[in-house]
N, C-alpha and C. Protein backbone atom coordinates (compact mmCIF):
# COMPACT_ATOMS: atom_id res chain seq x y z
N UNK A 1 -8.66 23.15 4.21
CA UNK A 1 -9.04 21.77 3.94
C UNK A 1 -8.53 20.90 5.08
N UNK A 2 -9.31 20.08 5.83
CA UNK A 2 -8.95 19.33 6.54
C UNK A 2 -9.19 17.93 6.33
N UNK A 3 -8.99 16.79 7.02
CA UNK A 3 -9.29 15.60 6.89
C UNK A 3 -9.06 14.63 7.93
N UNK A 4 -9.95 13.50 8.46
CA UNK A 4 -9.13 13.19 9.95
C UNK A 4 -10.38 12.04 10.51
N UNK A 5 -9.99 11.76 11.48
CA UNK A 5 -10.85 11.20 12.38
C UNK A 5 -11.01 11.45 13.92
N UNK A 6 -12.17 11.55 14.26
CA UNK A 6 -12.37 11.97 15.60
C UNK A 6 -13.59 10.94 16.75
N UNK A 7 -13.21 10.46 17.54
CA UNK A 7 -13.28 9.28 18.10
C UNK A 7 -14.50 8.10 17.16
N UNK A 8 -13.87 7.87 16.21
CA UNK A 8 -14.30 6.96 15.26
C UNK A 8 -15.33 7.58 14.10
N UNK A 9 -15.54 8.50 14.67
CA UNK A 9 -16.06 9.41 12.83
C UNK A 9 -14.96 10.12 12.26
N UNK A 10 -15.08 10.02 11.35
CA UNK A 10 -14.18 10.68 9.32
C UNK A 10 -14.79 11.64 9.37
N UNK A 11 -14.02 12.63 9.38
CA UNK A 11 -14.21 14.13 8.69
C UNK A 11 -13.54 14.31 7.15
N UNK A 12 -14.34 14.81 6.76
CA UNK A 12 -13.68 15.92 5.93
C UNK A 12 -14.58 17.15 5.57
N UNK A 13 -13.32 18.04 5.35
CA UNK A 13 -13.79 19.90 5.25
C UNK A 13 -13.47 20.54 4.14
N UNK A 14 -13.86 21.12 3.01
CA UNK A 14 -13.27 21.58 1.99
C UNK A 14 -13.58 23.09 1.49
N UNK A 15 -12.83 24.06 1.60
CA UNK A 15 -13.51 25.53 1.46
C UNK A 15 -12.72 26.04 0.30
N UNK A 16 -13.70 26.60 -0.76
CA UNK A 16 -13.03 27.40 -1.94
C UNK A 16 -13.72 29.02 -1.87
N UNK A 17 -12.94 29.73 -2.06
CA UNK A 17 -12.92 31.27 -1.81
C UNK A 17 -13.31 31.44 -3.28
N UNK A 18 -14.06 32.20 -3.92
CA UNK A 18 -14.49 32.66 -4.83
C UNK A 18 -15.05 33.87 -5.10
N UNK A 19 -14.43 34.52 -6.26
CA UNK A 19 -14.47 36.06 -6.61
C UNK A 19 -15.76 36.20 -7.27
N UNK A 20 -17.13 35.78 -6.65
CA UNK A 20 -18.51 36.22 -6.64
C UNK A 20 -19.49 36.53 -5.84
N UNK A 21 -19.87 36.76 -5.64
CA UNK A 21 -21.29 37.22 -4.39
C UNK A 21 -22.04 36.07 -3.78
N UNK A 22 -22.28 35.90 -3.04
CA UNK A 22 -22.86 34.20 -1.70
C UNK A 22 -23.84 34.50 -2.54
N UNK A 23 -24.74 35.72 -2.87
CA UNK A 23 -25.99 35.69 -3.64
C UNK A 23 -26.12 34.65 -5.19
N UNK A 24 -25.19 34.89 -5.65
CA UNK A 24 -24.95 34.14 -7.00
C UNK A 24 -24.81 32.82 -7.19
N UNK A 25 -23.72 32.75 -6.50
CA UNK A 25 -23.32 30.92 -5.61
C UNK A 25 -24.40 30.43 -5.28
N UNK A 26 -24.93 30.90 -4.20
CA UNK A 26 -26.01 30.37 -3.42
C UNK A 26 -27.19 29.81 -4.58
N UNK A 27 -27.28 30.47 -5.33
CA UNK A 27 -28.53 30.68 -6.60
C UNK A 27 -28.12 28.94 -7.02
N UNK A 28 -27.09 29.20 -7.42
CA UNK A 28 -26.09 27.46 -7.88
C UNK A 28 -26.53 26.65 -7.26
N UNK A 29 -25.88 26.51 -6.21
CA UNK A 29 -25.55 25.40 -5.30
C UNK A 29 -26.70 25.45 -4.13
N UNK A 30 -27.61 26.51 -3.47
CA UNK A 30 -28.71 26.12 -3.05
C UNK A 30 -29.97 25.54 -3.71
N UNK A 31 -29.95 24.81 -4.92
CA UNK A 31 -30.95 24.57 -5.33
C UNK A 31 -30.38 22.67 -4.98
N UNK A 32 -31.35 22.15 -4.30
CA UNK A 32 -30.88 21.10 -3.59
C UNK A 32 -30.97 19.99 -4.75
N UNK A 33 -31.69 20.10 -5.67
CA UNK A 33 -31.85 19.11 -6.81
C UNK A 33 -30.95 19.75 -7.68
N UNK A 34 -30.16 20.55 -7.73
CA UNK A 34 -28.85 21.44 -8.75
C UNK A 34 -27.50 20.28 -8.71
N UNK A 35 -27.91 19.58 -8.14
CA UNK A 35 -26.11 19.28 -8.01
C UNK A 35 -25.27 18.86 -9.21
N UNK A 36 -26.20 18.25 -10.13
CA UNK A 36 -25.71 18.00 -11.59
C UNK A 36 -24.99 19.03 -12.61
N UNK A 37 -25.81 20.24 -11.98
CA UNK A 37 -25.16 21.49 -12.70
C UNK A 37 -23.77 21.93 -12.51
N UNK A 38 -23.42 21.29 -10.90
CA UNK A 38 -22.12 21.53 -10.80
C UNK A 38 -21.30 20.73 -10.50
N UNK A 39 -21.66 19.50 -10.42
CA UNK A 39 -20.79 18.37 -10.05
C UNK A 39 -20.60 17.30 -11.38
N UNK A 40 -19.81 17.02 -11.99
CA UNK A 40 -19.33 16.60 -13.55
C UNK A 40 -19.99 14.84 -13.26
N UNK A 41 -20.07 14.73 -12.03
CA UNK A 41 -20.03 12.85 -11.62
C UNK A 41 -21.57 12.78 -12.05
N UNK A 42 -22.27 14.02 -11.79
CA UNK A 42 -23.68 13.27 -11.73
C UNK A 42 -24.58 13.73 -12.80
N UNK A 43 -25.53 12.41 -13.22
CA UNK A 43 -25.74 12.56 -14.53
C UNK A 43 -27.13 13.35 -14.59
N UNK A 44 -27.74 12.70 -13.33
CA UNK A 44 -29.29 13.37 -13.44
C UNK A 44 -29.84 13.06 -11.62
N UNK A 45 -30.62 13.94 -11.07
CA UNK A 45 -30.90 14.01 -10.01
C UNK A 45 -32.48 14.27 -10.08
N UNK A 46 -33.13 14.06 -9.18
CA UNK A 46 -34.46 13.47 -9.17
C UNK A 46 -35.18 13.38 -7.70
N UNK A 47 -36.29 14.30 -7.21
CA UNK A 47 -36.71 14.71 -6.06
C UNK A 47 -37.88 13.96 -5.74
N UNK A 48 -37.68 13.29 -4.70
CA UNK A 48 -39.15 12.75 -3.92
C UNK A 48 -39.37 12.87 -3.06
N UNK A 49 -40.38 12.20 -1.72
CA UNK A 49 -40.85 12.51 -0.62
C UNK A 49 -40.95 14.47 -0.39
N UNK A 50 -41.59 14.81 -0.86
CA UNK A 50 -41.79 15.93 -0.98
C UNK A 50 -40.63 16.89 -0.98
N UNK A 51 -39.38 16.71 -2.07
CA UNK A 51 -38.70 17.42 -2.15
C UNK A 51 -37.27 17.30 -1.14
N UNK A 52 -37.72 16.41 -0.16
CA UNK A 52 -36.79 16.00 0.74
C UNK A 52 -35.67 14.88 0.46
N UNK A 53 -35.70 14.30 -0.56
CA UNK A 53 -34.70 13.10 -0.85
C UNK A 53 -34.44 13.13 -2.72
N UNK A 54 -33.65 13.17 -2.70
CA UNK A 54 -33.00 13.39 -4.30
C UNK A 54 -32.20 11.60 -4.27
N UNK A 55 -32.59 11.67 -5.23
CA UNK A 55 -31.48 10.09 -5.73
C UNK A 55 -31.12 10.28 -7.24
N UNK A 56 -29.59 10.60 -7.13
CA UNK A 56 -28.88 10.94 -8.29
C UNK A 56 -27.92 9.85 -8.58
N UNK A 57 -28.33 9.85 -10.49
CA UNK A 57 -27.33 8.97 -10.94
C UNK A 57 -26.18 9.38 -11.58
N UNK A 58 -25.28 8.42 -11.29
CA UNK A 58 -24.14 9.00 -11.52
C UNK A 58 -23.98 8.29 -13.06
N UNK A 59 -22.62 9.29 -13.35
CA UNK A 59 -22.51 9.03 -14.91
C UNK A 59 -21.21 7.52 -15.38
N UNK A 60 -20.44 7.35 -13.78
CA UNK A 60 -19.92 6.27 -14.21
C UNK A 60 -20.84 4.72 -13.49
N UNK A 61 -22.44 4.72 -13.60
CA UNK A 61 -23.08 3.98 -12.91
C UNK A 61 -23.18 4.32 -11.41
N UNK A 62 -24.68 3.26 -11.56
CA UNK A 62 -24.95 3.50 -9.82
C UNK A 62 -25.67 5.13 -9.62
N UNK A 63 -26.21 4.47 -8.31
CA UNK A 63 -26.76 6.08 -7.91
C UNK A 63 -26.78 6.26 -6.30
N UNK A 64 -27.00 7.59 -5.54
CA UNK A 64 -27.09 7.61 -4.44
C UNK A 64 -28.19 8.31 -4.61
N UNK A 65 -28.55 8.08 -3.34
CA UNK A 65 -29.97 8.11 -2.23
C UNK A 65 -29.38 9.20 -1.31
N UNK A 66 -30.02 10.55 -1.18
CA UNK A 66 -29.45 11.21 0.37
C UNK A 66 -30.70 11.99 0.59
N UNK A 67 -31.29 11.80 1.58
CA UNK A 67 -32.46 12.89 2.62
C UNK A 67 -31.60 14.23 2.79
N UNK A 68 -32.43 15.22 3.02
CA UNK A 68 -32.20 16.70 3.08
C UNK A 68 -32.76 16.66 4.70
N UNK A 69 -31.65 17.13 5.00
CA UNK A 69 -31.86 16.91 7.00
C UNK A 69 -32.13 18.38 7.36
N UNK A 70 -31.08 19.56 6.57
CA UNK A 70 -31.74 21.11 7.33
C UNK A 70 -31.46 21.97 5.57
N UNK A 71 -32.48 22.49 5.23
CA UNK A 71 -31.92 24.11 5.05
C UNK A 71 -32.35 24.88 5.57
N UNK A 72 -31.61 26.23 4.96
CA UNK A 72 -31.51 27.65 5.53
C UNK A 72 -31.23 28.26 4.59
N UNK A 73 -32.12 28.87 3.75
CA UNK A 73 -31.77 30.02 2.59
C UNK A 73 -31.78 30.66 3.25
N UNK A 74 -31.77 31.36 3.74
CA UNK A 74 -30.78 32.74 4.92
C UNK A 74 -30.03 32.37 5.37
N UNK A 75 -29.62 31.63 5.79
CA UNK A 75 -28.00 31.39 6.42
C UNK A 75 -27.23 30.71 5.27
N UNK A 76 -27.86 30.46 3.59
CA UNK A 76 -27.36 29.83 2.60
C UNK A 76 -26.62 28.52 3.08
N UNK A 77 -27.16 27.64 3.49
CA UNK A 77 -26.61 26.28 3.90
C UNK A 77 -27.60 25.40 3.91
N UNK A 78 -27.15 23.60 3.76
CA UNK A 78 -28.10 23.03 3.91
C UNK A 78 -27.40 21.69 4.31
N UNK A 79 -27.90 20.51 4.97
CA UNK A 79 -27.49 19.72 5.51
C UNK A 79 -28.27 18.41 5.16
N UNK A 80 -27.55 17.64 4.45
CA UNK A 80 -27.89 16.44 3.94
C UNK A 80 -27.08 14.77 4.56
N UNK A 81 -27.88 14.04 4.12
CA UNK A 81 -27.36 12.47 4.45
C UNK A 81 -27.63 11.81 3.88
N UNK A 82 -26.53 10.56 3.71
CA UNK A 82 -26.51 9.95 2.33
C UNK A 82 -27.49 8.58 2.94
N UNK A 83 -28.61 7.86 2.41
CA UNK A 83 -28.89 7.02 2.76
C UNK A 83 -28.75 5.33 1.99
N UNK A 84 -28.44 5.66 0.87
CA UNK A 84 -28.30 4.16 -0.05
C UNK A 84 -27.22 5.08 -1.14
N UNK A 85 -25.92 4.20 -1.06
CA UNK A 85 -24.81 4.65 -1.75
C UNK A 85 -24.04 3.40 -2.24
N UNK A 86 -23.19 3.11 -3.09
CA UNK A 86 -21.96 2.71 -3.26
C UNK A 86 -20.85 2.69 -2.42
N UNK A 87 -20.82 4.26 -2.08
CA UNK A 87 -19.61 4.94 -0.88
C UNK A 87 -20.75 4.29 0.52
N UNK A 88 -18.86 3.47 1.07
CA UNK A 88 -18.94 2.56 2.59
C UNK A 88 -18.96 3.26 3.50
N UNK A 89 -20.09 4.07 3.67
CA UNK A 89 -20.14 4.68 4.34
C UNK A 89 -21.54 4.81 5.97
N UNK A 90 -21.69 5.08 6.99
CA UNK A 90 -23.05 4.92 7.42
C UNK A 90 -22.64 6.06 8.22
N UNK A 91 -23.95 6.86 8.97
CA UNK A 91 -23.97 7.91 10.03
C UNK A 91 -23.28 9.11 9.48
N UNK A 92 -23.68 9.33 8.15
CA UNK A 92 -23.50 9.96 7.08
C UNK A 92 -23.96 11.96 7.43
N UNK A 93 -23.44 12.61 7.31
CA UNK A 93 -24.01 14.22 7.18
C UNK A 93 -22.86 14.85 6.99
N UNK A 94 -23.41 15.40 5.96
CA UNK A 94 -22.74 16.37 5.37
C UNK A 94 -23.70 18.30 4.48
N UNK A 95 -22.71 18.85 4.80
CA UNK A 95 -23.19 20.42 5.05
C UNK A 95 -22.49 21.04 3.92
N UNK A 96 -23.26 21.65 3.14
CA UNK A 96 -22.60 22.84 2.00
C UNK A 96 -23.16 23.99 2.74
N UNK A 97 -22.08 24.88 2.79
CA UNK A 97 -22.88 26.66 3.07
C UNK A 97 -21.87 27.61 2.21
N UNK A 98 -22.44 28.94 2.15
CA UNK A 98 -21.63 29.54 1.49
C UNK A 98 -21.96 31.15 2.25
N UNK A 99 -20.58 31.51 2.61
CA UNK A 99 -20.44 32.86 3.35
C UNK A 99 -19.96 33.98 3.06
N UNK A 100 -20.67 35.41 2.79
CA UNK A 100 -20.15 36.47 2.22
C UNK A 100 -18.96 36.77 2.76
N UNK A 101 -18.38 37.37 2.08
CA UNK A 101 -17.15 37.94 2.34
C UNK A 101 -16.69 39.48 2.06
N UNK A 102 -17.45 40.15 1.06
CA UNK A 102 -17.56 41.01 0.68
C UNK A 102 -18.57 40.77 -0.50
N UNK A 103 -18.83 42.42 -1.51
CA UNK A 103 -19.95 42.61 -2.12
C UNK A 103 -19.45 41.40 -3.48
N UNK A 104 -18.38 40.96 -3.89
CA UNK A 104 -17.96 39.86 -4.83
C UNK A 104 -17.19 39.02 -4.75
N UNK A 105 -17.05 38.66 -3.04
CA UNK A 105 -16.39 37.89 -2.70
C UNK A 105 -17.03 36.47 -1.82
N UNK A 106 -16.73 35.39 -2.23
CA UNK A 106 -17.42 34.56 -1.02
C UNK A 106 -16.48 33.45 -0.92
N UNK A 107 -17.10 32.63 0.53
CA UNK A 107 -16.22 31.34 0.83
C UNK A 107 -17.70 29.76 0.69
N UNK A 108 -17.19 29.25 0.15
CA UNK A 108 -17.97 28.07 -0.17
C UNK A 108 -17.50 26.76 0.91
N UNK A 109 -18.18 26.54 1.94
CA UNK A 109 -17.59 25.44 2.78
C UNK A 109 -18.78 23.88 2.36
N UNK A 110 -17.43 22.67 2.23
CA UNK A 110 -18.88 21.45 2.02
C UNK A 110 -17.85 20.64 3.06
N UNK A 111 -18.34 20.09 4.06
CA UNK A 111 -18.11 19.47 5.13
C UNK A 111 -18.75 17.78 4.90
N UNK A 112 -18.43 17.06 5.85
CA UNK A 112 -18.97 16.32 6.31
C UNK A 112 -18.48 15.51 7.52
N UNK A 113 -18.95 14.51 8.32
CA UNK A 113 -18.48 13.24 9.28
C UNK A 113 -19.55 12.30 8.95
N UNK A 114 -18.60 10.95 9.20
CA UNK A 114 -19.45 9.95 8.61
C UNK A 114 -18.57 8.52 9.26
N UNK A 115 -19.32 7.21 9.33
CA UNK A 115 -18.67 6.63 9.96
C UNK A 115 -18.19 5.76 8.95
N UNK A 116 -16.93 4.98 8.32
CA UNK A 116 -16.67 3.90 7.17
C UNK A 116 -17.87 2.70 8.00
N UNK A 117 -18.21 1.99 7.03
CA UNK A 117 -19.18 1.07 6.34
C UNK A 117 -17.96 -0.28 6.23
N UNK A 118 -16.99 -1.13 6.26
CA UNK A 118 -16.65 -2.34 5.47
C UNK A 118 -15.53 -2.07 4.71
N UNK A 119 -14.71 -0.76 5.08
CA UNK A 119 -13.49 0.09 5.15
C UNK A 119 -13.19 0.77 5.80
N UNK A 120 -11.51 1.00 5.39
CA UNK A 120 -10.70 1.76 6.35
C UNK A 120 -10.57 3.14 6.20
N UNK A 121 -10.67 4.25 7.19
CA UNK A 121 -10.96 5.72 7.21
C UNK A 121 -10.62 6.38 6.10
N UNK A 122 -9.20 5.92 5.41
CA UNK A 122 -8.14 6.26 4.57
C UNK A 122 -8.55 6.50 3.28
N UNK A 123 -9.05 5.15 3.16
CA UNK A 123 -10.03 4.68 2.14
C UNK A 123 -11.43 5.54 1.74
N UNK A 124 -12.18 5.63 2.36
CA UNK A 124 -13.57 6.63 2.87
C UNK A 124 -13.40 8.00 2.83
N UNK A 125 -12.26 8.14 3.35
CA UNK A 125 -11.97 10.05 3.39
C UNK A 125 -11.23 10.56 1.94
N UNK A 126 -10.90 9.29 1.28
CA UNK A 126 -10.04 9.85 0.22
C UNK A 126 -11.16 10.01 -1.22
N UNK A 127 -12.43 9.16 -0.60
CA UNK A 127 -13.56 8.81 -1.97
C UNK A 127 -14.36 10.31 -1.81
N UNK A 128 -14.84 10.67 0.00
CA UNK A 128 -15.21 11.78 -0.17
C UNK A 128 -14.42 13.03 -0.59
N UNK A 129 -13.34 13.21 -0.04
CA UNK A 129 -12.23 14.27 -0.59
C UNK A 129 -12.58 14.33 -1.96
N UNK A 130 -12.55 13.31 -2.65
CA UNK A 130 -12.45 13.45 -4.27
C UNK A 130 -13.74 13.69 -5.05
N UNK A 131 -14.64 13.45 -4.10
CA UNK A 131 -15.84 14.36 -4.39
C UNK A 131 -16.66 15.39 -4.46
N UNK A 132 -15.69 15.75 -3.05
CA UNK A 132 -16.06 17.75 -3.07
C UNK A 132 -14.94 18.37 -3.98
N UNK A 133 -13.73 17.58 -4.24
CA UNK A 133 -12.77 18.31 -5.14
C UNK A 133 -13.49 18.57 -6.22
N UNK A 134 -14.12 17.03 -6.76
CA UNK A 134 -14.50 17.47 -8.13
C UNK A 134 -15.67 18.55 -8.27
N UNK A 135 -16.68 18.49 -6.88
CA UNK A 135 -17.88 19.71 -7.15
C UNK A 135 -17.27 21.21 -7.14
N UNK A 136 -16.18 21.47 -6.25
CA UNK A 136 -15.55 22.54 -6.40
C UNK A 136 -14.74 23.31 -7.19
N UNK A 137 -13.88 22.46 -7.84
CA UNK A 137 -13.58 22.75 -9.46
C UNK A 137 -14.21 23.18 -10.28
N UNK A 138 -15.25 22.34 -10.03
CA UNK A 138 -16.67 22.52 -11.23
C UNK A 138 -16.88 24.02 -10.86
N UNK A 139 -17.11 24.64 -9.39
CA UNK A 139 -17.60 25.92 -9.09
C UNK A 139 -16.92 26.80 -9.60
N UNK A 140 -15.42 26.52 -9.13
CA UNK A 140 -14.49 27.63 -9.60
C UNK A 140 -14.28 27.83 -10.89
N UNK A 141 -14.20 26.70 -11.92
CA UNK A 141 -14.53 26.86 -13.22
C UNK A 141 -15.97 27.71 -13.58
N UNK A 142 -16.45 27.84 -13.03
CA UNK A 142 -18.21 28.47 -13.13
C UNK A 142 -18.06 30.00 -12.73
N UNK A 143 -17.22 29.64 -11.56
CA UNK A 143 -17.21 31.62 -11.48
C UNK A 143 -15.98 32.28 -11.14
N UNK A 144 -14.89 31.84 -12.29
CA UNK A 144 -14.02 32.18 -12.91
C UNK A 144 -12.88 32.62 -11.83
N UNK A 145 -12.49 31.40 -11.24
CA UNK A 145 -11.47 30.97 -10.15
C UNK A 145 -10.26 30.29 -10.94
């Protein structure tokens, strides 16, 4: 897990190791309109422009807007950006992938850099941190971490 800034973009990196197969995971968490299934914040998610932009609402109000910038079901990754949010954020991308490790083993990485919006890095890195925490919990609770 990392967290930081690098000449004025916010990182953050978050990887959970999990005792299941990238095949299984992937099944989860590559379904780009899935995120509700594993993330507790969001209430309902919803696909337009041909599958390319999801705008999910969240369950304590509000919703975000993010375009789907790359996948790769073979390389199990996909690369998104948030475009209308709550979170002060702009120049937004962020990357989930998930990498075998063995036949029931895998590593789940969700990344991002992004520039704060009308706040301070501290601030911004601690809202995203607490958002891949909570999707990752959710995982490891799912496949018995």
């Amino acid at each position: 897990m990392s967290e930081g800034a690098q000449g004025g973009k916010g990182t953050v990196s978050k990887t959970l190791d999990l005792p299941a197969s990238a095949a299984d995971v992937w099944a989860v968490i590559g379904d780009y309109n899935g995120l509700a299934r594993w993330n507790a914040g969001i209430e309902k998610s919803e696909l337009s422009n041909d599958g390319k932009r999801r705008t999910m609402t969240l369950k304590a109000g509000g919703s975000v807007v993010e375009d789907l910038v790359e996948y790769d079901a073979n390389g199990r990754r996909y690369s998104y950006s948030i475009v209308e949010s709550a979170i002060p954020v702009e120049r937004h991308q962020a990357t989930l992938a998930v990498a075998e490790r063995g036949p029931n083993a895998c590593t789940v990485r969700w990344s991002c850099e992004f520039q704060p919006k009308g706040a301070d890095m501290a601030t911004v890195s601690g809202i995203v941190s607490g958002i891949f925490d909570r999707g990752l919990d959710q995982l490891g609770k799912m496949f018995g971490k």
